[in-house]
C-alpha atoms as a PDB file:
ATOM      1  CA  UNK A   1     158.168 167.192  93.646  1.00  0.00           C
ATOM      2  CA  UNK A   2     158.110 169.553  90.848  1.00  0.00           C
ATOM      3  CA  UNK A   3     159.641 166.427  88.346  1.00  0.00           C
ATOM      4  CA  UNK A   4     156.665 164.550  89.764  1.00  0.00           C
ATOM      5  CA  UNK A   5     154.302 167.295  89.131  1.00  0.00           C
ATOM      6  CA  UNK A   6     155.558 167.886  85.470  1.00  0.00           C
ATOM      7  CA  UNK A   7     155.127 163.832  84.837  1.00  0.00           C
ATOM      8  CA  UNK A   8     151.482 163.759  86.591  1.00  0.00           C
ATOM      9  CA  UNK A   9     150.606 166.503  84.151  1.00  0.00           C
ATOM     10  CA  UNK A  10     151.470 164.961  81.177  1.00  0.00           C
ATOM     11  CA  UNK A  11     150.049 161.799  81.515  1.00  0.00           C
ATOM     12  CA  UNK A  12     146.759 162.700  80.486  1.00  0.00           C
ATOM     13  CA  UNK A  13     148.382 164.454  76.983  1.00  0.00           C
ATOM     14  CA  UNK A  14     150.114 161.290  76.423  1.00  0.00           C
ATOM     15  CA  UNK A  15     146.727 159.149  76.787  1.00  0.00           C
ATOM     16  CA  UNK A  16     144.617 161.342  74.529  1.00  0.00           C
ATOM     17  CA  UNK A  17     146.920 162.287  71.723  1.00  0.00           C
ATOM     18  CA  UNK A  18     146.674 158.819  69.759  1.00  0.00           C
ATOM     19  CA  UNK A  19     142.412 159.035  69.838  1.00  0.00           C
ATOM     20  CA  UNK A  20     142.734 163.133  69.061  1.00  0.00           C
ATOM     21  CA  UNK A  21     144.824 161.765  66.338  1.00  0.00           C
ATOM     22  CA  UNK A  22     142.166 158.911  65.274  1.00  0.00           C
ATOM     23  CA  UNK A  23     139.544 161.769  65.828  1.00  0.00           C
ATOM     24  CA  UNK A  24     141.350 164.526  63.387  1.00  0.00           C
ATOM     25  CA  UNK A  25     142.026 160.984  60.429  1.00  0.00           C
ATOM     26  CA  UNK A  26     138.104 160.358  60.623  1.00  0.00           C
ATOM     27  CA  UNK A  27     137.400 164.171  60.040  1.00  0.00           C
ATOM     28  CA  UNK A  28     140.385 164.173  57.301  1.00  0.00           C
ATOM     29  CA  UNK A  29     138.539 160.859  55.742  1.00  0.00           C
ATOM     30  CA  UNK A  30     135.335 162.208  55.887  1.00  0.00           C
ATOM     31  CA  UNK A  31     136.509 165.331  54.029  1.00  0.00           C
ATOM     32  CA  UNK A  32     137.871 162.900  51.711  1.00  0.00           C
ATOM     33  CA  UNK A  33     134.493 161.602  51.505  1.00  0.00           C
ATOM     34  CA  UNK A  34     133.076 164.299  50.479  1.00  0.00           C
ATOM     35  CA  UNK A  35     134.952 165.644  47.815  1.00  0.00           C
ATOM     36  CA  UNK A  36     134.894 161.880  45.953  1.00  0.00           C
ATOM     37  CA  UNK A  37     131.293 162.606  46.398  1.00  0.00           C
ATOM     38  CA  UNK A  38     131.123 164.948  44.168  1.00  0.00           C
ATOM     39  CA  UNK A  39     133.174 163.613  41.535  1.00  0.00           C
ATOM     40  CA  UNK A  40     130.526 161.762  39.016  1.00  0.00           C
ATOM     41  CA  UNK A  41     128.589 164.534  38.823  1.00  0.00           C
ATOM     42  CA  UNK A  42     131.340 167.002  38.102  1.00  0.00           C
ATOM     43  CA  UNK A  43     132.556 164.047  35.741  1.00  0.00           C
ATOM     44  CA  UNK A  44     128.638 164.567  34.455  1.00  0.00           C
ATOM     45  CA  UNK A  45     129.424 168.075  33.848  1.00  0.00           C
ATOM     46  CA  UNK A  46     132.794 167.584  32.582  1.00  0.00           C
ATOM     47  CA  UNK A  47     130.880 165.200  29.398  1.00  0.00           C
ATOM     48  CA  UNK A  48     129.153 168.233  28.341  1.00  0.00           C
ATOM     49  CA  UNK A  49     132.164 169.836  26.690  1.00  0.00           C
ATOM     50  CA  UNK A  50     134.883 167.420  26.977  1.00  0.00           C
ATOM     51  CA  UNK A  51     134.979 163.449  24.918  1.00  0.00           C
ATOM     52  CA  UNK A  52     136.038 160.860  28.005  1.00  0.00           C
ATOM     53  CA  UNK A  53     139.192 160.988  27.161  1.00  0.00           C
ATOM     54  CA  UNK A  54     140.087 164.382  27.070  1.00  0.00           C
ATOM     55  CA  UNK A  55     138.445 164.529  30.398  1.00  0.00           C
ATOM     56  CA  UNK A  56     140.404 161.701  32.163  1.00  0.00           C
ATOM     57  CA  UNK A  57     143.690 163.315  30.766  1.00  0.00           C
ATOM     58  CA  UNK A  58     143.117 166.649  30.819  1.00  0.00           C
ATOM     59  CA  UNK A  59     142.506 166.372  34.613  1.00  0.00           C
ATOM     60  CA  UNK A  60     145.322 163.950  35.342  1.00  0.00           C
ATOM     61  CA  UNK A  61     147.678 166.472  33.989  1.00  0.00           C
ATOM     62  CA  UNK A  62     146.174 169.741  35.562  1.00  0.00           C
ATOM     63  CA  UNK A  63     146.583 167.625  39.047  1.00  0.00           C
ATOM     64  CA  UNK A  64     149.952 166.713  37.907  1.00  0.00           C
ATOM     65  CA  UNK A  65     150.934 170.563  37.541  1.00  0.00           C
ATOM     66  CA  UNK A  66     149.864 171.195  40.966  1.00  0.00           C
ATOM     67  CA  UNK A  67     151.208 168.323  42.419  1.00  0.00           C
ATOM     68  CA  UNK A  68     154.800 168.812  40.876  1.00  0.00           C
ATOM     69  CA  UNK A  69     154.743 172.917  41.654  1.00  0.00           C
ATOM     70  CA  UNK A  70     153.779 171.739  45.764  1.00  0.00           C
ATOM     71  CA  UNK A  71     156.693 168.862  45.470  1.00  0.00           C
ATOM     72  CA  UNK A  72     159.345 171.357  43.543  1.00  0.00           C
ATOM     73  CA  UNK A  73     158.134 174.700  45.920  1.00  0.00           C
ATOM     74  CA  UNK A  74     158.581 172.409  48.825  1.00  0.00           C
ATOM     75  CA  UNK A  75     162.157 171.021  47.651  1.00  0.00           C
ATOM     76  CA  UNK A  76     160.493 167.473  48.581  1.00  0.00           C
ATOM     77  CA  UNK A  77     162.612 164.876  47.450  1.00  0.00           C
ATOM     78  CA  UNK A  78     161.898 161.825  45.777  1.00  0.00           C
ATOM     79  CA  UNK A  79     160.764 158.745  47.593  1.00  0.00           C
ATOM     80  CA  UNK A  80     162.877 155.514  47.853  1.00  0.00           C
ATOM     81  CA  UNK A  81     163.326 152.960  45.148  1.00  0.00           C
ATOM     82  CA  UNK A  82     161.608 150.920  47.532  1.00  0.00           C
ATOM     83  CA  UNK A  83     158.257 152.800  47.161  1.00  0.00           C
ATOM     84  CA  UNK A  84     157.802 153.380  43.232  1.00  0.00           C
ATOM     85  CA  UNK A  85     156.026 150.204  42.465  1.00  0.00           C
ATOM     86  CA  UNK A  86     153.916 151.084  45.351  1.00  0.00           C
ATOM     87  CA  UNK A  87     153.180 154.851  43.905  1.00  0.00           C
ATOM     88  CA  UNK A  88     152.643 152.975  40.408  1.00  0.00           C
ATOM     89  CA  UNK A  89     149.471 150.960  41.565  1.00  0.00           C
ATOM     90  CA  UNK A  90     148.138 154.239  42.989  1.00  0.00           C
ATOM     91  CA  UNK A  91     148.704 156.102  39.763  1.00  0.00           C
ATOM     92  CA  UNK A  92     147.726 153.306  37.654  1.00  0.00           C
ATOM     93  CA  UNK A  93     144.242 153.048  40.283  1.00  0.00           C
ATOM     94  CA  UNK A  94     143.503 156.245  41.201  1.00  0.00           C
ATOM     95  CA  UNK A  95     145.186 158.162  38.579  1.00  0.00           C
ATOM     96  CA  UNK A  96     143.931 156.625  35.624  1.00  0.00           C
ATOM     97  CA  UNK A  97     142.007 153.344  35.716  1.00  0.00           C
ATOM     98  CA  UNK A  98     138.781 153.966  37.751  1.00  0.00           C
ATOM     99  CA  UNK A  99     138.956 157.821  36.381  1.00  0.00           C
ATOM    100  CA  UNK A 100     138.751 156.571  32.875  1.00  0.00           C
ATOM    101  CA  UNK A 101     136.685 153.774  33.374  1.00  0.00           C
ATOM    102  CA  UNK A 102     133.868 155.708  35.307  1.00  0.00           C
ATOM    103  CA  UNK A 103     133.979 158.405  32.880  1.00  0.00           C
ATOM    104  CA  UNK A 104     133.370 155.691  29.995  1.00  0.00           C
ATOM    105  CA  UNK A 105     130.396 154.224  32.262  1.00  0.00           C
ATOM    106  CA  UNK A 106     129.050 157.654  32.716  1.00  0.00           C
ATOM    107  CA  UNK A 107     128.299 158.440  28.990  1.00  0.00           C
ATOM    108  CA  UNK A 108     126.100 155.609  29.245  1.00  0.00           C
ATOM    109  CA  UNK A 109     124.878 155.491  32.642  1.00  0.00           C
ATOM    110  CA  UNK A 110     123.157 157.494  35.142  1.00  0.00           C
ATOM    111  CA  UNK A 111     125.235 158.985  38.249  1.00  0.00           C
ATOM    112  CA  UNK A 112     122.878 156.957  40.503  1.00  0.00           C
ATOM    113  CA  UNK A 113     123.318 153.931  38.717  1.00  0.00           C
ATOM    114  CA  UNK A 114     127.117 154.630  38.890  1.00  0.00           C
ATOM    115  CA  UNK A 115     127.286 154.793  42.725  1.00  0.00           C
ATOM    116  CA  UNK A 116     126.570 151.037  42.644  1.00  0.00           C
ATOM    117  CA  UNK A 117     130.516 151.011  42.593  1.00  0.00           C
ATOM    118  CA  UNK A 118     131.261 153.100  45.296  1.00  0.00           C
ATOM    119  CA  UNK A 119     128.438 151.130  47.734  1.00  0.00           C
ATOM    120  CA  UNK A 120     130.765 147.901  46.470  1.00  0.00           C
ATOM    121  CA  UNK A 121     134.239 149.864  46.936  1.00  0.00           C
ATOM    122  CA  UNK A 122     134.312 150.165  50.866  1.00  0.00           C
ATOM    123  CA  UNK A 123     134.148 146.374  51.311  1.00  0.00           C
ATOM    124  CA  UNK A 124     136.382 145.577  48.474  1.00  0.00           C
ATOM    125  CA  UNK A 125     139.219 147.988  50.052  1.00  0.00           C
ATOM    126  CA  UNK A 126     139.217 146.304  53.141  1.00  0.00           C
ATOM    127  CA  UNK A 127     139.262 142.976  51.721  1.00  0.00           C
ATOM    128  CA  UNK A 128     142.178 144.136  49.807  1.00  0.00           C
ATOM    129  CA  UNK A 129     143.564 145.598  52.969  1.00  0.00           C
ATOM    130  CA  UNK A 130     143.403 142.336  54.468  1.00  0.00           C
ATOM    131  CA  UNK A 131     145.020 140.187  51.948  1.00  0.00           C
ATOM    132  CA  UNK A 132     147.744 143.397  51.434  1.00  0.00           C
ATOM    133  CA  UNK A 133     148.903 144.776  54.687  1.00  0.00           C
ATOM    134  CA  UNK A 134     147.218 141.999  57.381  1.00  0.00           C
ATOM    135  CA  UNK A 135     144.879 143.543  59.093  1.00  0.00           C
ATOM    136  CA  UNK A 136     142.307 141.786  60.448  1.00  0.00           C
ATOM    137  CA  UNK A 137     139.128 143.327  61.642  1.00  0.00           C
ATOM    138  CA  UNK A 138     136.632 141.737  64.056  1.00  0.00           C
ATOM    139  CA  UNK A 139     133.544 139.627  63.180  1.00  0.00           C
ATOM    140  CA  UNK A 140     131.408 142.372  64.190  1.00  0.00           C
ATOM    141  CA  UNK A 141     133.348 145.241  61.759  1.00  0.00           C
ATOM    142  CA  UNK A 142     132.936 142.726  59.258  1.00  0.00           C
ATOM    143  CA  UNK A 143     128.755 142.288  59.698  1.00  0.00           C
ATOM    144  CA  UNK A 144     128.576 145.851  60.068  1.00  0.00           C
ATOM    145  CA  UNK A 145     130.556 146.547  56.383  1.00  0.00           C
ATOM    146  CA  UNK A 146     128.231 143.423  54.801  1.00  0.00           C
ATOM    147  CA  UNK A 147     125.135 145.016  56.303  1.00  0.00           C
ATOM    148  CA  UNK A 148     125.845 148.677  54.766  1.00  0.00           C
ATOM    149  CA  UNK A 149     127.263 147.641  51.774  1.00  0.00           C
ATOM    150  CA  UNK A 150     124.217 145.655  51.255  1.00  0.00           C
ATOM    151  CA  UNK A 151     122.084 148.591  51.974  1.00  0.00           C
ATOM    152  CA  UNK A 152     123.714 151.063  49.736  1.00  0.00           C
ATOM    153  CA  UNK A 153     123.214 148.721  46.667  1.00  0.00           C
ATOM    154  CA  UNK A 154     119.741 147.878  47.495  1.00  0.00           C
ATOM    155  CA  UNK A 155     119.379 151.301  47.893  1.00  0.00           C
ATOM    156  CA  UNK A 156     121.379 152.626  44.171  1.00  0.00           C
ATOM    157  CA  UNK A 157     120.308 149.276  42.035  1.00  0.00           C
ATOM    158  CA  UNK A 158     116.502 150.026  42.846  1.00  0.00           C
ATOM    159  CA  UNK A 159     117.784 154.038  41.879  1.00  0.00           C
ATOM    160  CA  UNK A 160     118.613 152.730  38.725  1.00  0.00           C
ATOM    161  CA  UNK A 161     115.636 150.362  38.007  1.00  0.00           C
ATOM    162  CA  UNK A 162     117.426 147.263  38.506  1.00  0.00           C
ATOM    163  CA  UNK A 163     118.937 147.046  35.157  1.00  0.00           C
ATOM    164  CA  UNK A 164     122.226 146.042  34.122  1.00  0.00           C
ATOM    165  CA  UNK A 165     123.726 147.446  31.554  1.00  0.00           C
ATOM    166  CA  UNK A 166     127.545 147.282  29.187  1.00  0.00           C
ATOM    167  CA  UNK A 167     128.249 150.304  31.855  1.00  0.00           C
ATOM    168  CA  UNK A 168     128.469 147.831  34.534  1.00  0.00           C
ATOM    169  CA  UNK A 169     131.849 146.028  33.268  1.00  0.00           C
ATOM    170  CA  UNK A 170     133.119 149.530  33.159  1.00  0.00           C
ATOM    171  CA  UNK A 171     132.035 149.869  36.763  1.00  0.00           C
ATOM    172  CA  UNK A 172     133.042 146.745  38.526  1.00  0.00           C
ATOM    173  CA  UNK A 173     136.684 146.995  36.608  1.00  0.00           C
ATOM    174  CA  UNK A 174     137.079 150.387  38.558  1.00  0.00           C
ATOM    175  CA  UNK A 175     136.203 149.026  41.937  1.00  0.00           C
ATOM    176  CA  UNK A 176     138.570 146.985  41.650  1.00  0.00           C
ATOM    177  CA  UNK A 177     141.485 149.265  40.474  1.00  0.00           C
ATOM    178  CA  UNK A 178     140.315 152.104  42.743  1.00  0.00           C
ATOM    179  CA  UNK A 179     140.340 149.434  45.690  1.00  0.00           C
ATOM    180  CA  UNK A 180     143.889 148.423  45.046  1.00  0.00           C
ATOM    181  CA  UNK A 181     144.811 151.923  44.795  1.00  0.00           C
ATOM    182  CA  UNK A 182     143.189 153.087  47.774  1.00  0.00           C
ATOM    183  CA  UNK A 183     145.065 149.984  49.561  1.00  0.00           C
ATOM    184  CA  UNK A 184     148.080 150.852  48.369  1.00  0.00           C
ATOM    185  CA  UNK A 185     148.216 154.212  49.132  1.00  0.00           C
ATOM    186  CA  UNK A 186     147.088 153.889  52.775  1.00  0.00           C
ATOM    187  CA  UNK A 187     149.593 151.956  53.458  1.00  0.00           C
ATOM    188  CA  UNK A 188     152.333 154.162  51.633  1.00  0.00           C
ATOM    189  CA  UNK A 189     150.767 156.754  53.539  1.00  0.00           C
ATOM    190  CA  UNK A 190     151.981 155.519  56.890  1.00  0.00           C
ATOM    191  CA  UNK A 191     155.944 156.292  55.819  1.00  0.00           C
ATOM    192  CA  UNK A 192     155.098 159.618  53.570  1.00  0.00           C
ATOM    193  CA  UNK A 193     152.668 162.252  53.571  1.00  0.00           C
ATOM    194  CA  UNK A 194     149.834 161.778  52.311  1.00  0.00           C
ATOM    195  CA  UNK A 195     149.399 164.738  49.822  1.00  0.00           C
ATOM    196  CA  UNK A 196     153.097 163.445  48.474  1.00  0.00           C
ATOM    197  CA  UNK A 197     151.907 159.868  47.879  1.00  0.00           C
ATOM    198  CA  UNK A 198     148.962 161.370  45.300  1.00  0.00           C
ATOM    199  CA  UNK A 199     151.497 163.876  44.234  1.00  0.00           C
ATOM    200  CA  UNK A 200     154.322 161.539  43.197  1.00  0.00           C
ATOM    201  CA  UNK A 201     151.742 159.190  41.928  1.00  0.00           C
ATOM    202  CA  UNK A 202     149.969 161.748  39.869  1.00  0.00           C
ATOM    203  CA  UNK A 203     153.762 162.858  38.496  1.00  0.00           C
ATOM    204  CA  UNK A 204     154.754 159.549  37.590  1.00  0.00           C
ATOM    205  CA  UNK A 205     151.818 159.236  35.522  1.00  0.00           C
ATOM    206  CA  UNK A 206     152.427 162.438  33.927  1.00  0.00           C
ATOM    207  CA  UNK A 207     154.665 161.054  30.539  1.00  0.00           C
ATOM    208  CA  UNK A 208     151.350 158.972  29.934  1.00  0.00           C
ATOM    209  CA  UNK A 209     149.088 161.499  30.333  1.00  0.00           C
ATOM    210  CA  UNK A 210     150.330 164.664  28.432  1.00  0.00           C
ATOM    211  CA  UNK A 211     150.402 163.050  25.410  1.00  0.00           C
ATOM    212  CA  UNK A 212     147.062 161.206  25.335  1.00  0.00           C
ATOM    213  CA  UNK A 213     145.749 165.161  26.398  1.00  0.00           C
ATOM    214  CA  UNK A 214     147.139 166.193  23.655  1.00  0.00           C
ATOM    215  CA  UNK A 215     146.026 163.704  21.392  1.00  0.00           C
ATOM    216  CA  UNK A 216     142.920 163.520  22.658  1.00  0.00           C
ATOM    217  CA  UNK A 217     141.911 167.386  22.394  1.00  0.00           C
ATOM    218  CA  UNK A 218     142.775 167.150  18.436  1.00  0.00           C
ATOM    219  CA  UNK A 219     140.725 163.876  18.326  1.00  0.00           C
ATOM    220  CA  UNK A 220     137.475 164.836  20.753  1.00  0.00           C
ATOM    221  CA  UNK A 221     135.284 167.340  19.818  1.00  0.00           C
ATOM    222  CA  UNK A 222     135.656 170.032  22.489  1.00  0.00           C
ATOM    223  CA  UNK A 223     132.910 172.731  23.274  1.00  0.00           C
ATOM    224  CA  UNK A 224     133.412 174.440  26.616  1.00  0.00           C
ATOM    225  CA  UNK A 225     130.702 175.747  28.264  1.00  0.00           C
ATOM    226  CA  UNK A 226     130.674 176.967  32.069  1.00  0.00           C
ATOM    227  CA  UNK A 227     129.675 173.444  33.775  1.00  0.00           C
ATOM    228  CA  UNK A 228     132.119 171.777  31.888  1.00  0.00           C
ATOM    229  CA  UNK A 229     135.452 173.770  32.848  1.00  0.00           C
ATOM    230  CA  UNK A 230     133.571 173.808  36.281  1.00  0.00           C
ATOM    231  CA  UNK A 231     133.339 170.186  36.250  1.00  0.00           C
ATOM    232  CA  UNK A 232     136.940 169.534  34.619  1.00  0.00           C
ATOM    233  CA  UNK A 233     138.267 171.872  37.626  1.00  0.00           C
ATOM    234  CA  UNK A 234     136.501 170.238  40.231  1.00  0.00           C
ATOM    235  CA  UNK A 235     137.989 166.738  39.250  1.00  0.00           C
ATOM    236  CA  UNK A 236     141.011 167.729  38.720  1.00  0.00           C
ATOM    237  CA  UNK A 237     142.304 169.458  41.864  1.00  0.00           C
ATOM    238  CA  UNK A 238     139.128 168.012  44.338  1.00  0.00           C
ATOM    239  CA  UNK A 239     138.506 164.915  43.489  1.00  0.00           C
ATOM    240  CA  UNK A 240     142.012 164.159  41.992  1.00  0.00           C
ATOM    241  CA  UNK A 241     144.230 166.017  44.765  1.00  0.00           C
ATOM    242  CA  UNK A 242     143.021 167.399  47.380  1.00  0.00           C
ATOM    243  CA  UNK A 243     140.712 164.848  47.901  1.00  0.00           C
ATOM    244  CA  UNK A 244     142.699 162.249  47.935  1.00  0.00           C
ATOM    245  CA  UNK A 245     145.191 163.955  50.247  1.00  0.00           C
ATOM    246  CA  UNK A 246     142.988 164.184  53.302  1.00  0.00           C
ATOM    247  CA  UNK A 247     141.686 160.872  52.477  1.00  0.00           C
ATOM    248  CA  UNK A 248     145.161 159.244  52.600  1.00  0.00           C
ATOM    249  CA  UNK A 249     146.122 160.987  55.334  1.00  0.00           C
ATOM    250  CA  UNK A 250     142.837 159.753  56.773  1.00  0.00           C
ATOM    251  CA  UNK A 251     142.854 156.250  56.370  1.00  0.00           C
ATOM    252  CA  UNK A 252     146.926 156.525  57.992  1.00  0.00           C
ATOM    253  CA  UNK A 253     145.636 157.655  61.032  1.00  0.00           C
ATOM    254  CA  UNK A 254     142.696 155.476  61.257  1.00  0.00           C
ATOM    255  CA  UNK A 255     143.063 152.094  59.373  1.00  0.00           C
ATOM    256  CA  UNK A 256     142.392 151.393  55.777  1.00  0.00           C
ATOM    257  CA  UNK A 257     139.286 149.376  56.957  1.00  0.00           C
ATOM    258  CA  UNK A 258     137.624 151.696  58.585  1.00  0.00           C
ATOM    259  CA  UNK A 259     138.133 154.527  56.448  1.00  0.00           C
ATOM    260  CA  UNK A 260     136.788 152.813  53.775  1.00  0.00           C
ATOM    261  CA  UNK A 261     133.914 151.954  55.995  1.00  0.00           C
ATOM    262  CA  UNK A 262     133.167 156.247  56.037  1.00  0.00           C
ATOM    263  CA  UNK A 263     132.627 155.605  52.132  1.00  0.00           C
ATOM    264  CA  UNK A 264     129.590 153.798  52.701  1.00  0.00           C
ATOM    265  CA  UNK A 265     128.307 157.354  53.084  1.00  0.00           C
ATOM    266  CA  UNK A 266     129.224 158.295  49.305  1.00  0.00           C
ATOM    267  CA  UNK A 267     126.938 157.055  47.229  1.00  0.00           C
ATOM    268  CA  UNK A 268     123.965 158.870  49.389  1.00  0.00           C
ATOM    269  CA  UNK A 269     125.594 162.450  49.441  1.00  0.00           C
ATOM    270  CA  UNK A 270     126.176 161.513  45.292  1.00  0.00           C
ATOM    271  CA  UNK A 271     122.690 161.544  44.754  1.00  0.00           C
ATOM    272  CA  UNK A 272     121.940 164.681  47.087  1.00  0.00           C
ATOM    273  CA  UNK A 273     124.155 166.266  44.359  1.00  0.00           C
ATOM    274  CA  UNK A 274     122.889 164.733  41.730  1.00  0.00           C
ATOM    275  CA  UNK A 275     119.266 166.030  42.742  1.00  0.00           C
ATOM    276  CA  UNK A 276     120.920 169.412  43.463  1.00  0.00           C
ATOM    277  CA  UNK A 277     123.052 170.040  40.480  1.00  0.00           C
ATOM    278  CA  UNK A 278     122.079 167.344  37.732  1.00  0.00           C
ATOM    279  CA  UNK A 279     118.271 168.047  38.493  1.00  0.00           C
ATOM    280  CA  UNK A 280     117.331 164.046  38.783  1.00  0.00           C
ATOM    281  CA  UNK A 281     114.909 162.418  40.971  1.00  0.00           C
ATOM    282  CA  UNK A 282     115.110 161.322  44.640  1.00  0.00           C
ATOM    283  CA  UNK A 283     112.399 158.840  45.916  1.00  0.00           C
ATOM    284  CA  UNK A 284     111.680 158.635  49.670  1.00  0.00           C
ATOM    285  CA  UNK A 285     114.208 155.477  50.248  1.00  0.00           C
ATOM    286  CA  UNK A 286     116.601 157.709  50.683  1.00  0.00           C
ATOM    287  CA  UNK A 287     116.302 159.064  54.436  1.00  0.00           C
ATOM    288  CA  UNK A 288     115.918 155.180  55.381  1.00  0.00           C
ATOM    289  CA  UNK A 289     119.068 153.563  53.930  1.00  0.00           C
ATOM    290  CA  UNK A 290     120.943 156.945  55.138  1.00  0.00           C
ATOM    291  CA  UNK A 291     120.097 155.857  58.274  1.00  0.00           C
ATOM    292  CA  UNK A 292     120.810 152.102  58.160  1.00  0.00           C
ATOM    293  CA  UNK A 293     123.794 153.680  56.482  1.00  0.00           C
ATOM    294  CA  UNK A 294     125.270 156.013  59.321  1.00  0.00           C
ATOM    295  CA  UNK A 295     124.522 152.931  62.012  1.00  0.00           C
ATOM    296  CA  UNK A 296     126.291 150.875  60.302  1.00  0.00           C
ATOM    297  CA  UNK A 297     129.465 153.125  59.680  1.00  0.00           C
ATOM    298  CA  UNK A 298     129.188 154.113  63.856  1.00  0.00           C
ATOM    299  CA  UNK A 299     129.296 150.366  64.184  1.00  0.00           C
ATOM    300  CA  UNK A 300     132.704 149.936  61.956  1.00  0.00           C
ATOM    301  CA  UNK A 301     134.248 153.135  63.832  1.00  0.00           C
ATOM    302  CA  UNK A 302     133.349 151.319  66.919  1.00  0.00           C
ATOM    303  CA  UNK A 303     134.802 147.969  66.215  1.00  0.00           C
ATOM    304  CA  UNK A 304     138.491 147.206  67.293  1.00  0.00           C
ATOM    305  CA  UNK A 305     140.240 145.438  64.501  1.00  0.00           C
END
C-alpha cells in the first residue's frame, strides 16, 4: 500500500515536469528576447564614441573575459573534438558576423530600418533548423511564422519609408549568419549548457578578436562619452552573453522553431527603445502589428511540430 501510495503520488510530478520545463525555456527565450532587443540601440550608442570596429571587437573580447573567468572559476572543461566546428559557426555567427555587419549597417541606417532583419531572422532560423537538425513543424506553425514575419516587415519597411538602401546588403548578410548561428547553437545546446556553448564560442574567437581591438583602437578615433561605454557594456555582457545564454538554453528546452518564433516580438520592443532612449518617432501602427504580432507567436507556441 504505502509503495502504491508513493507511485500514485508521483505520477502527476512526472506528467508536468517536461511542460514546467517547456514553460521555464519560453520564459528563458523571452528573456533572451529581450536583451537582443536592446542591442541596436546600445550598438546606436556604442557609434557615438567608438568606429564599428572597435565596437564589434572591443565587445567580443570584454564577453570573452567573462566567459573564460565563468569557464576557468568553474573548472569546466573543454568540449569534445566533436563539437568545435559546431562552436565555430556560432562564434563566426553570433560572435562576429551579424555583430559587425549590423554595426556597419547602423552608421548608415536607422535602428527601425535595421529591425527589418530581425522581423526576417525568426523564419530564416527555423528554415535553417529544418534543413540542419530535421525538425519539421506543422502547416499551421508554418502560416502562423509567414503571417508574423510578414507583419513585422510591413510594419519596420513602412518605419523606414520604404527605402532601400547599401545598409540592406549589410543586413540581409547578418540574417543569415545570425540564423546559422542561432541553429547551431540550439542544437549544441541540447548536449552542453547553454551559457558554455556562447562561452566557448566567444573564447575561440578570442585570438581574432584581441588583435583587431587593438588595432582598431589605434586606427578609430575614440571619444568616450557616458552612452557610449553604456552602450559598449550593454553589448558586450547583455546582448553578447547573457543574452544569449538564456536564449540558448531557451530554444533547448523548447525547439529552435519556436523560439525563434518569440523573436517576432523583437523588432517591436526595438523601437519602444528606440522612442525611449534614441528619442525617434513612433506612428500609431505600432499597437496593431503588436497585436497581429503576439497572435501569431501564441499560434507558433501552440502548434505541435
Amino acid at each position: 500500500m504505502r509503495a502504491h501510495s508513493s507511485a500514485t503520488a508521483a505520477a502527476p510530478i512526472a506528467v508536468t515536469a517536461p511542460r514546467d520545463r517547456r514553460g521555464f525555456g519560453t520564459l528563458q527565450a523571452a528573456l533572451g528576447v529581450i536583451a537582443f532587443s536592446l542591442t541596436f540601440p546600445a550598438t546606436a550608442w556604442g557609434l557615438e564614441g567608438f568606429g564599428p570596429w572597435s565596437l564589434v571587437a572591443v565587445r567580443s573580447v570584454l564577453a570573452a573575459f567573462v566567459a573564460g573567468g565563468c569557464l576557468l572559476a568553474l573548472r569546466v572543461p573543454p568540449p569534445d573534438r566533436k563539437h568545435w566546428p559546431g562552436l565555430a559557426v556560432v562564434g563566426a555567427g553570433v560572435v562576429l558576423g551579424f555583430p559587425m555587419l549590423t554595426t556597419l549597417a547602423l552608421q548608415t541606417s536607422t535602428t527601425a530600418h535595421a529591425a527589418v532583419v530581425v522581423g526576417l531572422l525568426p523564419l530564416t532560423t527555423a528554415l535553417l533548423s529544418a534543413l540542419r537538425v530535421g525538425s519539421r513543424p506543422s502547416r499551421t506553425f508554418w502560416t502562423a511564422a509567414l503571417a508574423g514575419a510578414a507583419a513585422v516587415l510591413a510594419f519596420t519597411v513602412q518605419q523606414s519609408g520604404g527605402a532601400l538602401t547599401t545598409a540592406d546588403l549589410y543586413l540581409f548578410a547578418a540574417l543569415l549568419v545570425c540564423a546559422a548561428g542561432y541553429t547551431e547553437g540550439g542544437r549544441l545546446a541540447r548536449v552542453m549548457p547553454g551559457w558554455q556553448v556562447i562561452g566557448w564560442a566567444l573564447v575561440l574567437c578570442l585570438p581574432l578578436t584581441l588583435p583587431v581591438a587593438a588595432v582598431a583602437l589605434t586606427v578609430e578615433p575614440v571619444t568616450p562619452t557616458a552612452h557610449s561605454v553604456a552602450g559598449l557594456l550593454w553589448v558586450a555582457a547583455g546582448s553578447q552573453f547573457l543574452g544569449l545564454i538564456v536564449w540558448y538554453r531557451g530554444m533547448a528546452a523548447i525547439g529552435i522553431p519556436k523560439a525563434s518564433q518569440l523573436q517576432l516580438a523583437q523588432p517591436l520592443l526595438t523601437l519602444v527603445w528606440s522612442v525611449l532612449l534614441l528619442n525617434e518617432q513612433l506612428t500609431v501602427a505600432a499597437p496593431l502589428t503588436a497585436a497581429a504580432v503576439l497572435v501569431c507567436i501564441a499560434v507558433t507556441q501552440r502548434a505541435r511540430g
